[in-house]
C-alpha atoms as a PDB file:
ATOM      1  CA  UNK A   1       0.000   0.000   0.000  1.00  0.00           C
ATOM      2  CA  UNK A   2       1.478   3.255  -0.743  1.00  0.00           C
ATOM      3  CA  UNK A   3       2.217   6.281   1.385  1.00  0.00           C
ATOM      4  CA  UNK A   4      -0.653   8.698  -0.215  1.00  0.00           C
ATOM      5  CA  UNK A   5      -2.570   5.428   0.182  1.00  0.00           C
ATOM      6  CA  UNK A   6      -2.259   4.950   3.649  1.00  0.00           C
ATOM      7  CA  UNK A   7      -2.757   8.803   4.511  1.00  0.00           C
ATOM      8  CA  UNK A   8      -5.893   8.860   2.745  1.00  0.00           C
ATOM      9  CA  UNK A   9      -7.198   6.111   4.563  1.00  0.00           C
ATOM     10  CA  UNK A  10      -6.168   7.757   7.876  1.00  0.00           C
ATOM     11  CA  UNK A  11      -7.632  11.104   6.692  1.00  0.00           C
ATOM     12  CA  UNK A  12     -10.955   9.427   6.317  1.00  0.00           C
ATOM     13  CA  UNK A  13     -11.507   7.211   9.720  1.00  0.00           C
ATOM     14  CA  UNK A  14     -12.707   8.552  12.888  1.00  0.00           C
ATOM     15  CA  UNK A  15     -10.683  11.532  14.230  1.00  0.00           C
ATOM     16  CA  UNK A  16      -9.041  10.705  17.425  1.00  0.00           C
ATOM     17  CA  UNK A  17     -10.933  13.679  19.023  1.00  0.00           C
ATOM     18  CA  UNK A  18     -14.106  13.106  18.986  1.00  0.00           C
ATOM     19  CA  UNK A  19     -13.797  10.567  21.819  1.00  0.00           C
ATOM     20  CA  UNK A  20     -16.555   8.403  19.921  1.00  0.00           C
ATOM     21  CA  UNK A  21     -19.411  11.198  19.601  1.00  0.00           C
ATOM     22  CA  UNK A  22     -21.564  10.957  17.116  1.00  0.00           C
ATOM     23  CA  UNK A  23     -21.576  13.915  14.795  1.00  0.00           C
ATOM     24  CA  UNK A  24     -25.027  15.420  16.350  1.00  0.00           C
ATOM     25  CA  UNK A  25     -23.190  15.812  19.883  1.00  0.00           C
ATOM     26  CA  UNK A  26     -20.064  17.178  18.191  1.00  0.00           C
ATOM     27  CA  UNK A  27     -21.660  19.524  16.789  1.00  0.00           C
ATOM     28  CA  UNK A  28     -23.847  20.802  19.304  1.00  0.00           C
ATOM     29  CA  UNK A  29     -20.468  21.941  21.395  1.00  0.00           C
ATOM     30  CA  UNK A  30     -19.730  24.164  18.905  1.00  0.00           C
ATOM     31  CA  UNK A  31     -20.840  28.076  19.563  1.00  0.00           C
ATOM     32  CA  UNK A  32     -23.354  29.161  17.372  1.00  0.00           C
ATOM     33  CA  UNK A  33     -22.387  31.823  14.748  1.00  0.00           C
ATOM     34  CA  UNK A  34     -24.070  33.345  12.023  1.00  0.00           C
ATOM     35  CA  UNK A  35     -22.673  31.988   8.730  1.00  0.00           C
ATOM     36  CA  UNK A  36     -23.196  31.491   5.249  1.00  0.00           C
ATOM     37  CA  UNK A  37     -22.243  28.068   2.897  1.00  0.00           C
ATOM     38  CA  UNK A  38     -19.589  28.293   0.020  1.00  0.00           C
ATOM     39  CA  UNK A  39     -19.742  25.433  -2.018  1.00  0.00           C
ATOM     40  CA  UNK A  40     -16.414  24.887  -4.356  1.00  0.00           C
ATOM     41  CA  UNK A  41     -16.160  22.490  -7.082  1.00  0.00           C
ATOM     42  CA  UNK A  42     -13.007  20.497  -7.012  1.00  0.00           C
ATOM     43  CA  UNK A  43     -11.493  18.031  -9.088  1.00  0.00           C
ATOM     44  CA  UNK A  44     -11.156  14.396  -7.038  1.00  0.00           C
ATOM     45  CA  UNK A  45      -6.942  14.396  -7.143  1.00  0.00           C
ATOM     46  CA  UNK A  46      -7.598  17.905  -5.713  1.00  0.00           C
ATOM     47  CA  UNK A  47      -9.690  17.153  -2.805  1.00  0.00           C
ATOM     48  CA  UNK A  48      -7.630  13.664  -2.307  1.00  0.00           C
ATOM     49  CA  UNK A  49      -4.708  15.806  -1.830  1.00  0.00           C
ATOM     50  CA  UNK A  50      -6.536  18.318   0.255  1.00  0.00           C
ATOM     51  CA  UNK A  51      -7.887  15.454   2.715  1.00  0.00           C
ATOM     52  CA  UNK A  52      -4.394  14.494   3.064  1.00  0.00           C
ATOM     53  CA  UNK A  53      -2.876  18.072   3.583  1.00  0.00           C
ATOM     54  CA  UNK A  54      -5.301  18.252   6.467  1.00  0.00           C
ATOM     55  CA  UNK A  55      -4.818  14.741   7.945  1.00  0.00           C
ATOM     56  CA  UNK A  56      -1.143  15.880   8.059  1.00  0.00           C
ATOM     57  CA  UNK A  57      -1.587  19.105   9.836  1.00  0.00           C
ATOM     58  CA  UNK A  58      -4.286  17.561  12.439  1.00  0.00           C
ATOM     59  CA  UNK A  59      -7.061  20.036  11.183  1.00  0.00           C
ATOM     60  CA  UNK A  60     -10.167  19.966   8.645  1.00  0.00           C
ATOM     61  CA  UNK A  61     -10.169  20.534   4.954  1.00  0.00           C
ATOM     62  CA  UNK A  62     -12.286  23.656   5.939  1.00  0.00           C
ATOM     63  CA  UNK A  63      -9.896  25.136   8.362  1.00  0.00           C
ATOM     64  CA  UNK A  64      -7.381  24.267   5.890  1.00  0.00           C
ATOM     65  CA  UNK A  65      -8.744  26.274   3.208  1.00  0.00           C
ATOM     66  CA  UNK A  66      -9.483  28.756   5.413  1.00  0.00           C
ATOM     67  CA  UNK A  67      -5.794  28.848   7.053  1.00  0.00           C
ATOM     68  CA  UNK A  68      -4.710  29.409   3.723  1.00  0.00           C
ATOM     69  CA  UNK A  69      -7.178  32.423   2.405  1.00  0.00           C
ATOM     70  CA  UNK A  70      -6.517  34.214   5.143  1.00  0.00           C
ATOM     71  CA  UNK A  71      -2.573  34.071   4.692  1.00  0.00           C
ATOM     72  CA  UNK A  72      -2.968  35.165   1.360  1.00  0.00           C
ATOM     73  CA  UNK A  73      -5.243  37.698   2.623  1.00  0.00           C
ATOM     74  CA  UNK A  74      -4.639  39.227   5.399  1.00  0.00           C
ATOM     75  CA  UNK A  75      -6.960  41.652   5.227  1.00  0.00           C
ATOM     76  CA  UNK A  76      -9.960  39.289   5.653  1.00  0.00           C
ATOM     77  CA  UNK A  77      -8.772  38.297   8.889  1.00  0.00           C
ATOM     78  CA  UNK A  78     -10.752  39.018  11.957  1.00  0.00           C
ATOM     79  CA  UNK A  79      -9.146  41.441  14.546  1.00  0.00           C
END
């Protein structure tokens, strides 16, 4: 099995931090926050690579995207 292989599969079992929650009790820990959906299109190799980028770094594929438009942007950061 190859490296990319073997990240992917990591990237897509349970995360070792939700201590066996379901999503419904995960989520309802989070604060509530007005927000708004952005869907993006991506191509599968793209989001393959992206789910592995974040298994690496120990985050989500959203705060992952996020991390990154706001370094690119600092100006959309909140103070």
């Amino acid at each position: 099995m190859s490296k990319n292989t073997d990240k992917l599969g990591a990237a897509m079992g349970r995360s070792a931090r939700s201590s066996g929650k379901g999503f419904a009790s995960s989520f309802a820990e989070k604060p509530v926050v007005e927000t708004v959906r952005l869907a993006i299109d991506l191509d599968k190799d793209f989001h393959r690579r992206l789910k592995i980028a974040a298994a690496e770094h120990g985050i989500s594929q959203r705060d992952l995207v996020l991390n990154a438009i706001k370094k690119a942007y600092p100006e959309l950061r909140e103070d």
